[in-house]
Every structure is written in structure tokens, then in C-alpha cells.
C-alpha atoms as a PDB file:
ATOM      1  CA  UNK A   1       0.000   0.000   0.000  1.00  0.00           C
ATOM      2  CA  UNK A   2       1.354   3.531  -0.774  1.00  0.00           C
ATOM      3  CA  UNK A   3       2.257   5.855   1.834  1.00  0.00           C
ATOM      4  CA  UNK A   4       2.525   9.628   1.261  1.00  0.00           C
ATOM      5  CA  UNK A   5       5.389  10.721   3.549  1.00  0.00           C
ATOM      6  CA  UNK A   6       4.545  14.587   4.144  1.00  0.00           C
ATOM      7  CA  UNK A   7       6.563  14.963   6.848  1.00  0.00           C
ATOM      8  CA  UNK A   8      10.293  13.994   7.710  1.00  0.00           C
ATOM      9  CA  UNK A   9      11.566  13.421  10.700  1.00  0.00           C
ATOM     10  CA  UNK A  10      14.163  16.180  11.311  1.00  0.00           C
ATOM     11  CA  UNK A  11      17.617  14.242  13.057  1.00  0.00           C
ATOM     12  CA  UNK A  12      19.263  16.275  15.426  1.00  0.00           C
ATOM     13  CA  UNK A  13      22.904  16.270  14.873  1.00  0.00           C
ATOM     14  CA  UNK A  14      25.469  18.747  16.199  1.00  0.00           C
ATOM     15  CA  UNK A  15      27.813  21.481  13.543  1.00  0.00           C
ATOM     16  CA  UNK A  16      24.905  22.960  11.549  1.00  0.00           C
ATOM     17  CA  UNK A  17      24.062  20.122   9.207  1.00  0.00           C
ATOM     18  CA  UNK A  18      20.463  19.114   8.821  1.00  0.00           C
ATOM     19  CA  UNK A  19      19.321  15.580   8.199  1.00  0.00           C
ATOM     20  CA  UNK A  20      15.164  14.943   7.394  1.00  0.00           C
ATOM     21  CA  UNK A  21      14.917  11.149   6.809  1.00  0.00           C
ATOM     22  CA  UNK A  22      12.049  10.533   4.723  1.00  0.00           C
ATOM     23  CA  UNK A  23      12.510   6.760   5.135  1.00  0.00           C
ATOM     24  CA  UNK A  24      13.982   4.877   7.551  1.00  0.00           C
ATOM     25  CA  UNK A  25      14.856   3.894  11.123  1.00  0.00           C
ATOM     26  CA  UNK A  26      13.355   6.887  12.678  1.00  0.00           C
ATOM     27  CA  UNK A  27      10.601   7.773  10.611  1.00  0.00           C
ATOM     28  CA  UNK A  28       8.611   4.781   8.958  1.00  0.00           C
ATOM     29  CA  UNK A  29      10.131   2.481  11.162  1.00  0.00           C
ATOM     30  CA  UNK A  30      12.076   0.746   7.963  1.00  0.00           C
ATOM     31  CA  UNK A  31      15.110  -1.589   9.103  1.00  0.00           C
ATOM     32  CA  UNK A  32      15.821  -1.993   5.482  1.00  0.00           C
ATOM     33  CA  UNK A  33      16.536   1.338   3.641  1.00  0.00           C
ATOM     34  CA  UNK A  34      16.391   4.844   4.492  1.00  0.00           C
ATOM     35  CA  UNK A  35      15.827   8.168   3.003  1.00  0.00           C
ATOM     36  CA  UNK A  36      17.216  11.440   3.720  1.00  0.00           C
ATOM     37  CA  UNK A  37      17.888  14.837   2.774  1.00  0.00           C
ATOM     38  CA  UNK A  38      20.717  16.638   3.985  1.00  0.00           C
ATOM     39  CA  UNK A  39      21.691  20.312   4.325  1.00  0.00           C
ATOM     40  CA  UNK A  40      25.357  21.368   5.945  1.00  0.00           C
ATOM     41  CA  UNK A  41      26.690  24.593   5.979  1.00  0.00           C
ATOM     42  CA  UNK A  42      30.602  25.416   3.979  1.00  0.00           C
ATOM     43  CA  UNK A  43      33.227  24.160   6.295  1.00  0.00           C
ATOM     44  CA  UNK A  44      31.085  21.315   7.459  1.00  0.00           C
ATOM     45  CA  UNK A  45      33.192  18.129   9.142  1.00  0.00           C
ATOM     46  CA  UNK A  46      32.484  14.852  10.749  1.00  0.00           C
ATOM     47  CA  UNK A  47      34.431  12.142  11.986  1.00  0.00           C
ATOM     48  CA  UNK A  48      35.696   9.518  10.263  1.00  0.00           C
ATOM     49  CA  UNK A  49      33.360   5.996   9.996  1.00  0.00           C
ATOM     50  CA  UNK A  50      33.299   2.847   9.274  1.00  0.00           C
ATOM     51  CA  UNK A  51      29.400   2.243   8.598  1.00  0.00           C
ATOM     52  CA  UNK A  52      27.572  -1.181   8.420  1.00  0.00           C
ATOM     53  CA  UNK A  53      25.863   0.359   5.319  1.00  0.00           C
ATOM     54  CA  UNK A  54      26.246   0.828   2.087  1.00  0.00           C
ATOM     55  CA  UNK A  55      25.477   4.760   0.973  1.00  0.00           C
ATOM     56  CA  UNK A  56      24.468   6.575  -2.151  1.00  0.00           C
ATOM     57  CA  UNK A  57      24.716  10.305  -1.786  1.00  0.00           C
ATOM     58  CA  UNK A  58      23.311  12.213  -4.396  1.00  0.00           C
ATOM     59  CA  UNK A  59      24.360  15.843  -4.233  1.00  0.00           C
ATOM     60  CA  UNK A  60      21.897  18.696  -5.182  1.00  0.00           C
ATOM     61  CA  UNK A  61      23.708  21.828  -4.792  1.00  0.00           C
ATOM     62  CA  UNK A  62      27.466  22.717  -3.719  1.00  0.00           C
ATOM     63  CA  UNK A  63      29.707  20.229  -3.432  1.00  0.00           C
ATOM     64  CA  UNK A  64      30.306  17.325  -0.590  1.00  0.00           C
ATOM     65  CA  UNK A  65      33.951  15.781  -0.322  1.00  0.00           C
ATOM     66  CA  UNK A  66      34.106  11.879   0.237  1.00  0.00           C
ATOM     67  CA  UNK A  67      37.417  10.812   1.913  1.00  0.00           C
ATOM     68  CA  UNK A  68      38.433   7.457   1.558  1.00  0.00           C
ATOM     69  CA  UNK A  69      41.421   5.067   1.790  1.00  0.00           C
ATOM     70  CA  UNK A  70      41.109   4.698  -2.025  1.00  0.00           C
ATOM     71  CA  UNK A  71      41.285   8.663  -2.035  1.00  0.00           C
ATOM     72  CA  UNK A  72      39.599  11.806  -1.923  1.00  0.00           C
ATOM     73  CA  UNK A  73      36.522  12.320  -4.255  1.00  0.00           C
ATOM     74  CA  UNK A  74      34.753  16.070  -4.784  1.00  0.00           C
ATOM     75  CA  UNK A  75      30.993  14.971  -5.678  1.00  0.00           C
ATOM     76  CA  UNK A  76      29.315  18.239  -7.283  1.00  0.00           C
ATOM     77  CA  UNK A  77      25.521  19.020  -7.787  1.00  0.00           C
ATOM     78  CA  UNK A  78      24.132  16.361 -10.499  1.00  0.00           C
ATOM     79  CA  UNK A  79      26.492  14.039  -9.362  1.00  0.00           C
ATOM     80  CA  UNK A  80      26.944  10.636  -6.942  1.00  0.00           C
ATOM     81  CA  UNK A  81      28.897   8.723  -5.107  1.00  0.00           C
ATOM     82  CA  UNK A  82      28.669   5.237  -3.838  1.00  0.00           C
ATOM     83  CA  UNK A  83      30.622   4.090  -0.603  1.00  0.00           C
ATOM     84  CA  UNK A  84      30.387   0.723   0.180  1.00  0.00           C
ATOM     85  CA  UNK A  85      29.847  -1.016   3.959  1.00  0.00           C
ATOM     86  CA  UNK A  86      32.528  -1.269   6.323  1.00  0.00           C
ATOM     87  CA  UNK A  87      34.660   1.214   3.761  1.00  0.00           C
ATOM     88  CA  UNK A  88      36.322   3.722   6.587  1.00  0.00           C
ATOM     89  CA  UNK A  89      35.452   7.316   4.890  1.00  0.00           C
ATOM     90  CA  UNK A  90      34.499  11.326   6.290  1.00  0.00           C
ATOM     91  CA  UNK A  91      31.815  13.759   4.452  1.00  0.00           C
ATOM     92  CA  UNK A  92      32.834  17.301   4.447  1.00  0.00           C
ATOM     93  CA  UNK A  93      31.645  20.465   2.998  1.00  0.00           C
ATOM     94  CA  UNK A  94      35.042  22.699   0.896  1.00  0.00           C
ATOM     95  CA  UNK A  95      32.601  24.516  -0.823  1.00  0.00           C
ATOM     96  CA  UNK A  96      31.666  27.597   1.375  1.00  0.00           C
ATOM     97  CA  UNK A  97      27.771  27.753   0.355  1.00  0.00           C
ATOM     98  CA  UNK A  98      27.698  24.458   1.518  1.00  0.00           C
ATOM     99  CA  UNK A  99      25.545  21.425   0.524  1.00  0.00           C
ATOM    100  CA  UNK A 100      22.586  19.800   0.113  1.00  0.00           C
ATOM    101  CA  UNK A 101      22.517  16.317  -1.213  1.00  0.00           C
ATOM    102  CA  UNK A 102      20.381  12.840  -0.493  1.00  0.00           C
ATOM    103  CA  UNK A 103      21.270  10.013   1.434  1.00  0.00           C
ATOM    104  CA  UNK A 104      20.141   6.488   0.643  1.00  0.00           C
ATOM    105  CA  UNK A 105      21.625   3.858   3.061  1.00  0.00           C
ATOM    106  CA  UNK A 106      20.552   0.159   2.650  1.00  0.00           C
ATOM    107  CA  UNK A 107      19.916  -1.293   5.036  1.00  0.00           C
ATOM    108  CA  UNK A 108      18.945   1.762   6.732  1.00  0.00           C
ATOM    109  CA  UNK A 109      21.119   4.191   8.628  1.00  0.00           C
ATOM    110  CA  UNK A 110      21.586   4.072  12.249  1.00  0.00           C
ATOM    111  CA  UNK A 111      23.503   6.014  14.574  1.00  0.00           C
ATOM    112  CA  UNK A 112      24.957   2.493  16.437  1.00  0.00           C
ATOM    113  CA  UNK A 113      25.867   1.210  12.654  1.00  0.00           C
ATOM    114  CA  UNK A 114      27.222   4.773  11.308  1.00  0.00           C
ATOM    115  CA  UNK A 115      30.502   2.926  13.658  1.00  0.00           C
ATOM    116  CA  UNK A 116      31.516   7.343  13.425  1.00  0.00           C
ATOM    117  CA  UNK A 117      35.244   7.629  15.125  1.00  0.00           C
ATOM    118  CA  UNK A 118      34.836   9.253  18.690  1.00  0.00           C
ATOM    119  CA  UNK A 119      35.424  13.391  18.181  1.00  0.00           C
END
């Protein structure tokens, strides 16, 4: 049965960045995929992870830099990146208008699974 999801459920998260999941964990209740759309301001950082996820970020405006082992990747507006589970890599924002971008993490994120290096 379709569900019209009106509403996200806004994810509180400290350094400016916004996250409304759509679908997932904490909004449908859905262990197997989420949904989200991010905002974070230019100069944006988080620790490092090591998530128990794979992730598809989708970037809609500005730019979000993907570090990881393999190296550093720049994903602009119309483009995407795929990161794979258990793959040790850190979002930030270089660009100083920031981002906004979509999040797709199957199964879905959590913040016990993110596995996020301790700031």
C-alpha cells in the first residue's frame, strides 16, 4: 500500500548540518533502507566511519567531499557517489555555500551502525 510521507523526521545532529529522513529507522520504522535529505553549511566536518551500510549520496547543490582510503573524491551538484559497507570514509563540505545532497543507506542508517570515530 502507498504511503505519502509529508513529513520527515528532522535528526538532530550537532555542527549545523540538517538531516530529514524521509525513510527509515526513525521515521517509517524501515530496518531496510532509508531516506534522507541533507543540508550542511561550507566548512562542514564529521568524523571519520566505518558504517555497516552501504550509501548513495546524491548531491543537489554545492559540493560534498568523500574521503576514503582509495582517495579523496569532490561529488558536485548532479552528481553521486557510492561508498560501500565497512569502507572507513568522512563527508565534508570545501565549498563555502555548503551542501545539500540525499542520502540512501541500505539497510537503513543508524547512529549504532554509522561505527563514526569518537570526536
Amino acid at each position: 500500500m502507498a504511503e505519502l510521507i509529508g513529513q520527515p523526521t528532522r535528526i538532530p545532529v550537532p555542527g549545523g548540518k540538517i538531516i530529514d529522513e524521509y525513510v527509515g529507522r526513525a521515521s517509517t520504522g524501515d530496518a531496510g533502507v532509508s531516506v534522507a535529505r541533507m543540508v550542511a553549511p561550507g566548512g562542514w566536518t564529521e568524523p571519520a566511519q566505518a558504517p555497516g551500510f552501504d550509501e548513495i549520496t546524491l548531491v543537489l547543490r554545492g559540493s560534498v567531499r568523500v574521503e576514503t582510503a582509495d582517495g579523496v573524491y569532490d561529488v558536485g551538484a548532479g552528481q553521486a557517489i557510492l561508498t560501500r559497507a565497512g569502507e572507513r570514509i568522512r563527508y565534508t563540505t570545501p565549498d563555502p555555500e555548503g551542501a545539500e545532497y540525499v542520502a540512501v543507506c541500505v539497510p537503513a542508517f543508524s547512529p549504532e551502525t554509522a561505527h563514526r570515530d569518537p570526536q
